[in-house]
N, C-alpha and C. Protein backbone atom coordinates (compact mmCIF):
# COMPACT_ATOMS: atom_id res chain seq x y z
N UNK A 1 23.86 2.34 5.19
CA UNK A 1 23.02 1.17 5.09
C UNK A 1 21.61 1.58 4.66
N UNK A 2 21.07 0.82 4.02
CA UNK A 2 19.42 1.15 3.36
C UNK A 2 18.55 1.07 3.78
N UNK A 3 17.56 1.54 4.48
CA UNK A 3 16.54 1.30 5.39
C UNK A 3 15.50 2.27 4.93
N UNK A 4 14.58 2.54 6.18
CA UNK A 4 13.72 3.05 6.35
C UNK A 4 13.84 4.40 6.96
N UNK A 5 13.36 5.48 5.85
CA UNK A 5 13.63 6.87 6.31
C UNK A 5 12.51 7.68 6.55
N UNK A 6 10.70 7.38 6.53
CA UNK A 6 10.12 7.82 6.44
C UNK A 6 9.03 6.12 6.64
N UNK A 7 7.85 7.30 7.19
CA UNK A 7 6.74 5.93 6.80
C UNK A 7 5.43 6.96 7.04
N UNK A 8 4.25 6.48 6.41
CA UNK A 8 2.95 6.96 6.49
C UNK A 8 1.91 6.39 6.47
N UNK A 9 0.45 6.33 6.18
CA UNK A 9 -0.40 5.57 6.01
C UNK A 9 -1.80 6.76 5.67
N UNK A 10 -2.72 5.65 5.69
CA UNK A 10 -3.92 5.83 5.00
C UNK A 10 -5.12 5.03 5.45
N UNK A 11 -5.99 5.18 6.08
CA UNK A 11 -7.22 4.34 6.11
C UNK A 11 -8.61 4.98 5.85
N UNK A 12 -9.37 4.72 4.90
CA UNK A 12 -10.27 5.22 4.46
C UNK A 12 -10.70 6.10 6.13
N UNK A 13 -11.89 7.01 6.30
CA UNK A 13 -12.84 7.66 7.38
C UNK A 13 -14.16 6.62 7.83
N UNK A 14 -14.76 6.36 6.08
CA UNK A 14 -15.59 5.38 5.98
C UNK A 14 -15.51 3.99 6.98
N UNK A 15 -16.71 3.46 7.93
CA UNK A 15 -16.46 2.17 8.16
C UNK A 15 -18.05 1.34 7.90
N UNK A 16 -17.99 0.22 8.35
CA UNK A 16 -18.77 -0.55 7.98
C UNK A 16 -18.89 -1.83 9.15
N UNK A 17 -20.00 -1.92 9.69
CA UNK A 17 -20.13 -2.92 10.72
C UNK A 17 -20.24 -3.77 10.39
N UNK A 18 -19.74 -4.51 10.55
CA UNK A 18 -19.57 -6.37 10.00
C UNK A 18 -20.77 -7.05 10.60
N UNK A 19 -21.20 -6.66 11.87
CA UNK A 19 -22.40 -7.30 12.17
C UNK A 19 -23.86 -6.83 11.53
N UNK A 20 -23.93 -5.64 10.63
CA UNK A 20 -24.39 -5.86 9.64
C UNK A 20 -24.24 -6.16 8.10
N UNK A 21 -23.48 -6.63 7.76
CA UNK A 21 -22.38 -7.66 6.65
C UNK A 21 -23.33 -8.79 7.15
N UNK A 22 -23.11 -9.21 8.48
CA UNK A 22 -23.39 -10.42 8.92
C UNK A 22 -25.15 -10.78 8.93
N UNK A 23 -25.63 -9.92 9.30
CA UNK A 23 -27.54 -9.70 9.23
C UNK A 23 -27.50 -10.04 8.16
N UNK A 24 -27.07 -9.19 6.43
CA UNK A 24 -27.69 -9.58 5.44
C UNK A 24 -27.12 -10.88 4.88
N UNK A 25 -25.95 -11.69 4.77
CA UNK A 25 -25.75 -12.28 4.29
C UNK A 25 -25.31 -13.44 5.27
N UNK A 26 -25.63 -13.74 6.54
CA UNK A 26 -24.94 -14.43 7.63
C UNK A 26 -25.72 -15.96 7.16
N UNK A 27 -26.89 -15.89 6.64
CA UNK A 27 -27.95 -17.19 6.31
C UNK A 27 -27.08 -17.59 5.06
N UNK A 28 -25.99 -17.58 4.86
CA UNK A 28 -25.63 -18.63 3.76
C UNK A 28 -24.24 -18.89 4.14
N UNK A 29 -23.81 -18.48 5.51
CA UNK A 29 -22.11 -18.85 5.68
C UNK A 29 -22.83 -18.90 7.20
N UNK A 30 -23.38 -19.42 8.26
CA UNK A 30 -23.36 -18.96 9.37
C UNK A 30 -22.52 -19.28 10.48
N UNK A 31 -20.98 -19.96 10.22
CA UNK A 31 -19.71 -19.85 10.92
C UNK A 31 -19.41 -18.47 10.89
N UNK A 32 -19.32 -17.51 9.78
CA UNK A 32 -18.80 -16.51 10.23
C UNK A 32 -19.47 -15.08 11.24
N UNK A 33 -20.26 -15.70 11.67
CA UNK A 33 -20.65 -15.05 13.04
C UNK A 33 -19.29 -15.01 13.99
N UNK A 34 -18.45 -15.54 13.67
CA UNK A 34 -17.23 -15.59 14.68
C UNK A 34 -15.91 -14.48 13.79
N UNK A 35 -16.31 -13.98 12.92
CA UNK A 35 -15.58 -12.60 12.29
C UNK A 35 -16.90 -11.27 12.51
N UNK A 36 -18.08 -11.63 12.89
CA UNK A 36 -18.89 -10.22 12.92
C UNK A 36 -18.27 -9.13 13.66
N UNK A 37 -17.27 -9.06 14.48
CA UNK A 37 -17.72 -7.97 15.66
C UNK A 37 -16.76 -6.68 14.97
N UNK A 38 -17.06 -5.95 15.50
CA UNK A 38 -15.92 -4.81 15.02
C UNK A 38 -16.76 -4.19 13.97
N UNK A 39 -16.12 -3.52 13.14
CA UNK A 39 -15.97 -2.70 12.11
C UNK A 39 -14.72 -2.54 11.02
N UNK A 40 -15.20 -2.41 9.43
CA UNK A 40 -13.49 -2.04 9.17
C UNK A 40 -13.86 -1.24 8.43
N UNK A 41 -12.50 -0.63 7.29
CA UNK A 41 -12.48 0.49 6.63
C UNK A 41 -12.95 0.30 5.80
N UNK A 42 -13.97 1.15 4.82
CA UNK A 42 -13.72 1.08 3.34
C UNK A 42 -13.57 2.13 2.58
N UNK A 43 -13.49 2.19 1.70
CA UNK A 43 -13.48 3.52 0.67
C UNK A 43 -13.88 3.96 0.08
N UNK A 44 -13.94 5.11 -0.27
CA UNK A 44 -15.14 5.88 -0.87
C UNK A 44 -15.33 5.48 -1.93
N UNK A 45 -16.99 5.84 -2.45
CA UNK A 45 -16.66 5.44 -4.15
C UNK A 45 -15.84 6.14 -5.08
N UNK A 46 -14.60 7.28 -4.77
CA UNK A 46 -14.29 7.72 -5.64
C UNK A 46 -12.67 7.29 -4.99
N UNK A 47 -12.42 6.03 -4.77
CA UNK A 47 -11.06 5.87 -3.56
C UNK A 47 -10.98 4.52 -4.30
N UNK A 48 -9.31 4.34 -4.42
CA UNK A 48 -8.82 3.02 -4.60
C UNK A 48 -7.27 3.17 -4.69
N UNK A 49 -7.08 2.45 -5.22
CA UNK A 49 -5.43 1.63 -4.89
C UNK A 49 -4.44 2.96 -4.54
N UNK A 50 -4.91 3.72 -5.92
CA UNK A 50 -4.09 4.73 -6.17
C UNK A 50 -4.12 5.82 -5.37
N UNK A 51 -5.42 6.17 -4.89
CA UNK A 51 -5.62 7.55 -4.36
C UNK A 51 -5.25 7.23 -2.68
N UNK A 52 -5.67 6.19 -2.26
CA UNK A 52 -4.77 5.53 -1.07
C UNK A 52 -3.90 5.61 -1.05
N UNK A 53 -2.93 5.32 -2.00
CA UNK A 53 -1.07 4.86 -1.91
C UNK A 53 -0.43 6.40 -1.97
N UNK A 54 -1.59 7.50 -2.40
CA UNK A 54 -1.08 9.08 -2.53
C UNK A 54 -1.41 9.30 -1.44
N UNK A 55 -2.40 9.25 -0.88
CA UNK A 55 -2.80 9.87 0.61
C UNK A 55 -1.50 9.21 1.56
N UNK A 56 -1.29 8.10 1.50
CA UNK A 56 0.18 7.69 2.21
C UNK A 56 1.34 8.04 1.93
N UNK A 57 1.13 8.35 0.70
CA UNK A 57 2.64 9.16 0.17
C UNK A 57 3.04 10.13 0.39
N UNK A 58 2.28 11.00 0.37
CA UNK A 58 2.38 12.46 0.91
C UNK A 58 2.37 12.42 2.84
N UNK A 59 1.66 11.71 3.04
CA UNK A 59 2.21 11.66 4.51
C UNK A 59 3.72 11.51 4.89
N UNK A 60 4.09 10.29 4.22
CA UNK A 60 5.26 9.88 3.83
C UNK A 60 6.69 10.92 3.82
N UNK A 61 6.19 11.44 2.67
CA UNK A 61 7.11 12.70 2.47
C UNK A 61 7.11 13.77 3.35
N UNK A 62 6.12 13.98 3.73
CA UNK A 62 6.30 15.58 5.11
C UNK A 62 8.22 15.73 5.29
N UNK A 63 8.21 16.17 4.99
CA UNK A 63 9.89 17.25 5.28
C UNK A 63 10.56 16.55 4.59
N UNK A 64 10.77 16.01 3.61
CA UNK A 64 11.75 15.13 2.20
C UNK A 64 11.74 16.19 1.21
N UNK A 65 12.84 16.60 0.52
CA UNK A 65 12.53 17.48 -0.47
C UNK A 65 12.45 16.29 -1.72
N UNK A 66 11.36 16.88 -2.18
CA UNK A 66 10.58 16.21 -3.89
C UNK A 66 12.37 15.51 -4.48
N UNK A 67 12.73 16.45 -5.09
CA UNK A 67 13.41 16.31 -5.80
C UNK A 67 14.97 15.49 -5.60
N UNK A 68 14.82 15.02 -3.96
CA UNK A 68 15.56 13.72 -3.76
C UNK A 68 15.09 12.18 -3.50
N UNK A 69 14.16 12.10 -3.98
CA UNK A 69 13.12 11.20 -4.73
C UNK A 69 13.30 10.20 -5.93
N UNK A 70 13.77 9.41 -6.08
CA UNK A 70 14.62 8.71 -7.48
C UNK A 70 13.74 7.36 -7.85
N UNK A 71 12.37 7.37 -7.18
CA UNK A 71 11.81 6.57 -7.39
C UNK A 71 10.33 5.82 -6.92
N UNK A 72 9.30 5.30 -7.50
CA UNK A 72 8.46 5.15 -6.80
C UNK A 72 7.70 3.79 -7.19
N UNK A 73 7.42 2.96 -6.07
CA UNK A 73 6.91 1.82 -6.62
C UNK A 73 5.87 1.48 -5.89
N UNK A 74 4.97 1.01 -6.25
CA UNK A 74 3.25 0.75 -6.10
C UNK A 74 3.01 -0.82 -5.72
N UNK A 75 2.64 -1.21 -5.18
CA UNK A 75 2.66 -3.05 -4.83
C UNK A 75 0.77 -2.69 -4.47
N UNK A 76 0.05 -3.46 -5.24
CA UNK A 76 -1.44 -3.84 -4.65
C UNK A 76 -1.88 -5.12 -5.40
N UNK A 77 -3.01 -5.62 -4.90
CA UNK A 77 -3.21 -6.68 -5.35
C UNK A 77 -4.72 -6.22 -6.29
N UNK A 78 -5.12 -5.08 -6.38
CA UNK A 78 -6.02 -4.66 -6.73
C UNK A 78 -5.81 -3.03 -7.54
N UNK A 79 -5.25 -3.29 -8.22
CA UNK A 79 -4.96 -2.18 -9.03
C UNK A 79 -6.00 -1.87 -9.89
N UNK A 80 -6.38 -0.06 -9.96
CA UNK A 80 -7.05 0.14 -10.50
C UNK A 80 -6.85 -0.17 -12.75
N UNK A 81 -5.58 -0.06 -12.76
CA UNK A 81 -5.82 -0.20 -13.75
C UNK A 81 -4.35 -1.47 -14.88
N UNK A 82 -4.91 -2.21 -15.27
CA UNK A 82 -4.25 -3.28 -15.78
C UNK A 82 -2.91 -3.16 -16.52
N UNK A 83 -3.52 -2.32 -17.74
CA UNK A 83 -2.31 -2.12 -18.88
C UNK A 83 -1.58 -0.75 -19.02
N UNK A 84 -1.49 0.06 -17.94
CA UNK A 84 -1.31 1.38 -17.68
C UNK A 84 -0.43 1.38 -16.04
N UNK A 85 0.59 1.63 -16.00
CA UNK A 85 1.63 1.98 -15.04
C UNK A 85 1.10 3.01 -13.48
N UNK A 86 0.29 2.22 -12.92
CA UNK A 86 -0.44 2.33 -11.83
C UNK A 86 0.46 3.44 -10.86
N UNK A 87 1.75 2.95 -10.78
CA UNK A 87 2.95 3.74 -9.84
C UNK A 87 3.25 5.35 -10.69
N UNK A 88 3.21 5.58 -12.11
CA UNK A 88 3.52 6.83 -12.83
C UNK A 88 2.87 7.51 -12.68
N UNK A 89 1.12 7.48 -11.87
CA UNK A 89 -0.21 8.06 -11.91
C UNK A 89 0.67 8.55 -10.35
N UNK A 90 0.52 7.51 -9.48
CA UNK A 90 1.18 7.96 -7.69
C UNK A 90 2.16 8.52 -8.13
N UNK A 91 3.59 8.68 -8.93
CA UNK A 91 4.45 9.33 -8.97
C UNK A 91 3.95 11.13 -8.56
N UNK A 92 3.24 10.79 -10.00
CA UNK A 92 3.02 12.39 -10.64
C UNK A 92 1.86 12.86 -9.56
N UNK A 93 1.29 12.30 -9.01
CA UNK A 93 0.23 13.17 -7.65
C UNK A 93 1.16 13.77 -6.88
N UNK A 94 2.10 12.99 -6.33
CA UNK A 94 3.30 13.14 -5.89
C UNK A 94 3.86 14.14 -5.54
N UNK A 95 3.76 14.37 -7.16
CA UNK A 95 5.39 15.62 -7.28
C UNK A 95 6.13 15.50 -7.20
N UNK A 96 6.86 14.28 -7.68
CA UNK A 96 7.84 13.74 -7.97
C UNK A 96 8.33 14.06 -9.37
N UNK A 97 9.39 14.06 -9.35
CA UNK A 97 10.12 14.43 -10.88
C UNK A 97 9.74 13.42 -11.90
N UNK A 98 9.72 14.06 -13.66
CA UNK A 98 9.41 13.39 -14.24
C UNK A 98 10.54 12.15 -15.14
N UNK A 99 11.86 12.11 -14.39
CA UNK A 99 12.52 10.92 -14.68
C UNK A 99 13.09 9.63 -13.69
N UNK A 100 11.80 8.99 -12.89
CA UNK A 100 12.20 8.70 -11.90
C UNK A 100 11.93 7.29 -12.47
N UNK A 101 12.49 6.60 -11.58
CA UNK A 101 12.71 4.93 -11.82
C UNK A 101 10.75 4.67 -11.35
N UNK A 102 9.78 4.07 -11.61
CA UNK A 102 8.25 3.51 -11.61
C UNK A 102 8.03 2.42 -11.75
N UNK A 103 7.27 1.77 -11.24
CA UNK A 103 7.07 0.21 -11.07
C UNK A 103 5.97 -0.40 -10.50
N UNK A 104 5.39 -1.13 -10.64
CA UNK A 104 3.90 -1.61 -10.44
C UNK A 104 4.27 -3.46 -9.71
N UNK A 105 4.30 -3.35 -8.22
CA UNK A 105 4.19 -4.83 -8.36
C UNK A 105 2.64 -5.37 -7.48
N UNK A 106 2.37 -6.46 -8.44
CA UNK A 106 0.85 -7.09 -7.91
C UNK A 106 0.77 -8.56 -8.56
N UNK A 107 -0.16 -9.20 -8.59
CA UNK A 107 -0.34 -10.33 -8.65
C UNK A 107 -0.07 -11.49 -7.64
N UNK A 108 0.05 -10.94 -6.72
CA UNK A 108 0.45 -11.97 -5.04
C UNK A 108 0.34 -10.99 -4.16
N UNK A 109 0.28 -11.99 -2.95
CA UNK A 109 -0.12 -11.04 -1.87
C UNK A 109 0.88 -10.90 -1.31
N UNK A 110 2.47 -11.02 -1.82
CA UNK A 110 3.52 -10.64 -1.29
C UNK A 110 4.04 -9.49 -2.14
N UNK A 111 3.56 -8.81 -2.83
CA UNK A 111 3.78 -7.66 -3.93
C UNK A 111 4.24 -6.72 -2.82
N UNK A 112 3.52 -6.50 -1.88
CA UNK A 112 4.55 -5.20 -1.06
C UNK A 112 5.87 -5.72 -0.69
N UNK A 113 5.97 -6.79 0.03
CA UNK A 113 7.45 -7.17 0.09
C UNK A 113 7.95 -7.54 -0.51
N UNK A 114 8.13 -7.92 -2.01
CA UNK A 114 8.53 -7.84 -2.78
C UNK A 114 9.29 -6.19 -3.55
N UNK A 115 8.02 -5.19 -3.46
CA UNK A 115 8.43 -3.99 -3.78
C UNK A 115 9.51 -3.46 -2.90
N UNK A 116 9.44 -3.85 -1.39
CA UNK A 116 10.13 -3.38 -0.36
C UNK A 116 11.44 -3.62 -0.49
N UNK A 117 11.95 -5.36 -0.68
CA UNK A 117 13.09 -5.86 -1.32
C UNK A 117 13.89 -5.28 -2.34
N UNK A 118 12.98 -4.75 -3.14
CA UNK A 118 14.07 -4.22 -4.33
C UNK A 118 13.81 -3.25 -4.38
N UNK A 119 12.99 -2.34 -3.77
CA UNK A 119 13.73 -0.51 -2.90
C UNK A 119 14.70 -0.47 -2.55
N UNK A 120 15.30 -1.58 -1.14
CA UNK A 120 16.27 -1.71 -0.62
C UNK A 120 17.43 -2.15 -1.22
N UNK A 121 17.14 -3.15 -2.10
CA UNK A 121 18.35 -3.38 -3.06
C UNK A 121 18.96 -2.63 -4.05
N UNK A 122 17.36 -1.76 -4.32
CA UNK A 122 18.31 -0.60 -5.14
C UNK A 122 19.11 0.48 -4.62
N UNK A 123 18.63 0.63 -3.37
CA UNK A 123 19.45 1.60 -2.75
C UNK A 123 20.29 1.12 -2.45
N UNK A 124 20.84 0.09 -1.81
CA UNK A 124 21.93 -0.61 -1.32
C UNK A 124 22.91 -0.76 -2.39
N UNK A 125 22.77 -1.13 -3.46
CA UNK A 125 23.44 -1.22 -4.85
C UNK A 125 23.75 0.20 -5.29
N UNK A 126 23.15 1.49 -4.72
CA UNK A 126 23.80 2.63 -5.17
C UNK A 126 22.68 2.90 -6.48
N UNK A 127 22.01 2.27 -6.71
CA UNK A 127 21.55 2.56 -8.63
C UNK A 127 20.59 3.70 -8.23
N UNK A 128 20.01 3.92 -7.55
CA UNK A 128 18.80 4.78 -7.16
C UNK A 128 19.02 5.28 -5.32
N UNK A 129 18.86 7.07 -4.90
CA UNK A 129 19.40 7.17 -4.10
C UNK A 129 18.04 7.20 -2.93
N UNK A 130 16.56 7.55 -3.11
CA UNK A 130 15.72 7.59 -2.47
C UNK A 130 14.40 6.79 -3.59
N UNK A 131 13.48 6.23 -2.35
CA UNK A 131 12.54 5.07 -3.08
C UNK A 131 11.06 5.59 -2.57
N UNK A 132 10.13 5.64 -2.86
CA UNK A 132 8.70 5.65 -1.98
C UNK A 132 8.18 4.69 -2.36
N UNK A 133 7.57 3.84 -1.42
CA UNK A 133 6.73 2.32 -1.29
C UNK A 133 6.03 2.28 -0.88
N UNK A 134 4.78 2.09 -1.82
CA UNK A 134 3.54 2.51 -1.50
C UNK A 134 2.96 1.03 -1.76
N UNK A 135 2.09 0.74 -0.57
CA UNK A 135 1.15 -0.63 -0.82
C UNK A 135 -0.37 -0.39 -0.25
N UNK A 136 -1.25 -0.46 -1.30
CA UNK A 136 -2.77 -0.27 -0.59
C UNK A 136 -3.40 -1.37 -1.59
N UNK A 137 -4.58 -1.59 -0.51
CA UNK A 137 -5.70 -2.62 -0.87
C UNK A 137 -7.17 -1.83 -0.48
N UNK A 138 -7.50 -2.43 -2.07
CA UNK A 138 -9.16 -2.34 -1.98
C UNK A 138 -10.07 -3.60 -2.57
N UNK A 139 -9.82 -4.76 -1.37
CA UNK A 139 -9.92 -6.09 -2.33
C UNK A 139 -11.33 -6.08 -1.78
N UNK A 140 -12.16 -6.81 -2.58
CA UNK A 140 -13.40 -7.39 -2.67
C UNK A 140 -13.45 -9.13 -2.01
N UNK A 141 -14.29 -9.01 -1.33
CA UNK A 141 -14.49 -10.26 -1.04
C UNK A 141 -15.74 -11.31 -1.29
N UNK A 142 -15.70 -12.67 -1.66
CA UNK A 142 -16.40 -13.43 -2.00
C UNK A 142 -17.95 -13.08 -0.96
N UNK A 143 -18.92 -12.93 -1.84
CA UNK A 143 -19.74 -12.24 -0.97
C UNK A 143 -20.15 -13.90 0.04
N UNK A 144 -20.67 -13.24 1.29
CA UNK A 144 -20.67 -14.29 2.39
C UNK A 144 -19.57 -15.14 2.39
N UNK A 145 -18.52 -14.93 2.17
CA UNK A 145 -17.66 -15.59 2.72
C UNK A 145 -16.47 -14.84 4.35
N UNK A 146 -16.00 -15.24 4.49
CA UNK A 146 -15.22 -14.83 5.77
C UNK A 146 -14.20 -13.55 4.97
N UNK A 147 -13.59 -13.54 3.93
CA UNK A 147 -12.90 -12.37 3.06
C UNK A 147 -13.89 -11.07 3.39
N UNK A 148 -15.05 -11.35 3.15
CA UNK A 148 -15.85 -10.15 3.38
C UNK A 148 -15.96 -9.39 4.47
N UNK A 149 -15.72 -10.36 5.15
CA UNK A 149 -15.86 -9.30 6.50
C UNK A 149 -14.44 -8.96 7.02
N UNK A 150 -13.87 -9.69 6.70
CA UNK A 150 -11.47 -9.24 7.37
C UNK A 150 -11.65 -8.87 6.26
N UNK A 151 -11.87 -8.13 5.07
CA UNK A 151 -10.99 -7.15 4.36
C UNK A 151 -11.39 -5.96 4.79
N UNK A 152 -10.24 -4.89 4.93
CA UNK A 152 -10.81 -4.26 5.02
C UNK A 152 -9.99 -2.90 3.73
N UNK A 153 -9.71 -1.72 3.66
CA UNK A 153 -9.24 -0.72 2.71
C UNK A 153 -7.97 0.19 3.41
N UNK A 154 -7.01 0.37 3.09
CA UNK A 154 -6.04 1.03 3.93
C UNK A 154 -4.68 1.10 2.64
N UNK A 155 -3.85 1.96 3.16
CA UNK A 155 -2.63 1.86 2.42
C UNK A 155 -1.69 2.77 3.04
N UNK A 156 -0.47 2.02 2.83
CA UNK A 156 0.92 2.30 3.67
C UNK A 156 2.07 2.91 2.41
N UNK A 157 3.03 3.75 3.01
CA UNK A 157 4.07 3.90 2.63
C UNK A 157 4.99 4.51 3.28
N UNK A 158 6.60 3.80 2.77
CA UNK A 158 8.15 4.11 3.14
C UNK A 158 8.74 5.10 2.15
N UNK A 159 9.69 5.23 2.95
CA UNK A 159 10.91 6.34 1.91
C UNK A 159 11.78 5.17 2.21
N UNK A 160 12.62 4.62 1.21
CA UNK A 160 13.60 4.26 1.46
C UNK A 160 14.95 4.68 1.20
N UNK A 161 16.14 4.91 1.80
CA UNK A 161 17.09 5.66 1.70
C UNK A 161 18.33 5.28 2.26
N UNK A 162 19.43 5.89 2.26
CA UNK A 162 20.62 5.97 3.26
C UNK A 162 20.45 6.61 3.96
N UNK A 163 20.39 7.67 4.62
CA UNK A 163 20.56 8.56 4.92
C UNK A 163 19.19 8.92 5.90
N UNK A 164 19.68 9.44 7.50
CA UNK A 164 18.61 9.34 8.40
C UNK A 164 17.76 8.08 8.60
N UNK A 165 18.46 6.81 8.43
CA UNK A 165 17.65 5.39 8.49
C UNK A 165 16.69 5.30 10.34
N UNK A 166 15.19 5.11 10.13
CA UNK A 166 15.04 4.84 11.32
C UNK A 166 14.96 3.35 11.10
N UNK A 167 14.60 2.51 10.72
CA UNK A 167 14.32 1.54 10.53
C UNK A 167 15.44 0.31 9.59
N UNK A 168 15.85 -0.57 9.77
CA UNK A 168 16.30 -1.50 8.69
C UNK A 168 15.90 -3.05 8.60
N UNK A 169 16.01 -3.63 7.75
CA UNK A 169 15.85 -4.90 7.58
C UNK A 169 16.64 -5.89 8.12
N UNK A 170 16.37 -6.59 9.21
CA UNK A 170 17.36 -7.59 10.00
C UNK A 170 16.80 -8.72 9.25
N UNK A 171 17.86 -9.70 8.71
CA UNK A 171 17.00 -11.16 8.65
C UNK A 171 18.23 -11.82 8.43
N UNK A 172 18.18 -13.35 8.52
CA UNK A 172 18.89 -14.15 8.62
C UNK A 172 19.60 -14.65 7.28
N UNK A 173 20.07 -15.59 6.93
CA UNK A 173 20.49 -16.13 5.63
C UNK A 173 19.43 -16.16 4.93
N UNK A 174 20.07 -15.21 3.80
CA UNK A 174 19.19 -15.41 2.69
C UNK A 174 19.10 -16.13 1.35
């Protein structure tokens, strides 16, 4: 069965106090005094979609050998780059082989589960035998608005596989 054989993550070091988010820009939204408290992540200036979704990937992988790897797919809503295969850049940090199935999903904020879905389906279907699913965000938010202060920078990733499943997908009629 196809599941979950691995998982990792990523959150920038960097944080940022929202209650000063909130000092400079609180005089033009001042409901969101009720998102100030805390802190969240962000990322460096030399950090985004990609270098996130590698820092999770390689966590990811700890004890997987490379080369049973058949695939890698990228889900953000903020990709660094438009007309260029965002997931072939994470492949190859990787070390992943250079004929592997690559894929870029974004444009909704369901792009990771979406990517997640058809990891699993490809494995389940046999077409591809191991997947890495990588989803990170480095979204920008409407300045003074409430986005600004709940976003914050982080990125996750799965192995998906047969084999050693800790995890699987339960859900009802689909």
């Amino acid at each position: 069965m196809a599941g979950i054989c691995s998982f990792g993550g990523y959150v920038p070091r960097y944080r940022l106090n929202r209650g000063v988010i909130y000092q400079a820009m609180g005089w033009m939204n001042p409901a969101n005094i009720a998102n100030a408290g805390g802190e969240k992540a962000v990322a460096n200036f030399d950090e985004d979609a990609i270098t996130m979704a590698v820092a999770a990937g390689l966590n990811a992988l700890k004890g997987f050998d490379r080369a049973s790897i058949q695939g890698a797919y990228l889900a953000s809503t903020s990709m660094p780059y438009k007309e260029r295969l965002n997931a072939g850049i994470v492949s190859t940090a990787l070390g992943l082989g250079d004929h592997i199935r690559t894929a870029d999903f974004s444009g909704g904020l369901k792009a990771g589960t979406t990517a997640l879905l058809a990891a699993l389906d490809a494995v389940a279907a046999k077409s591809i035998d191991n997947v890495v699913v990588a989803a990170a965000e480095s979204r920008l938010g409407k300045p003074a608005s409430s986005q600004e202060l709940i976003f914050g920078d982080a990125a996750a990733a799965l192995v998906i596989g047969d084999e050693d499943v800790i995890g699987v997908l339960i859900c009802g009629d689909l």
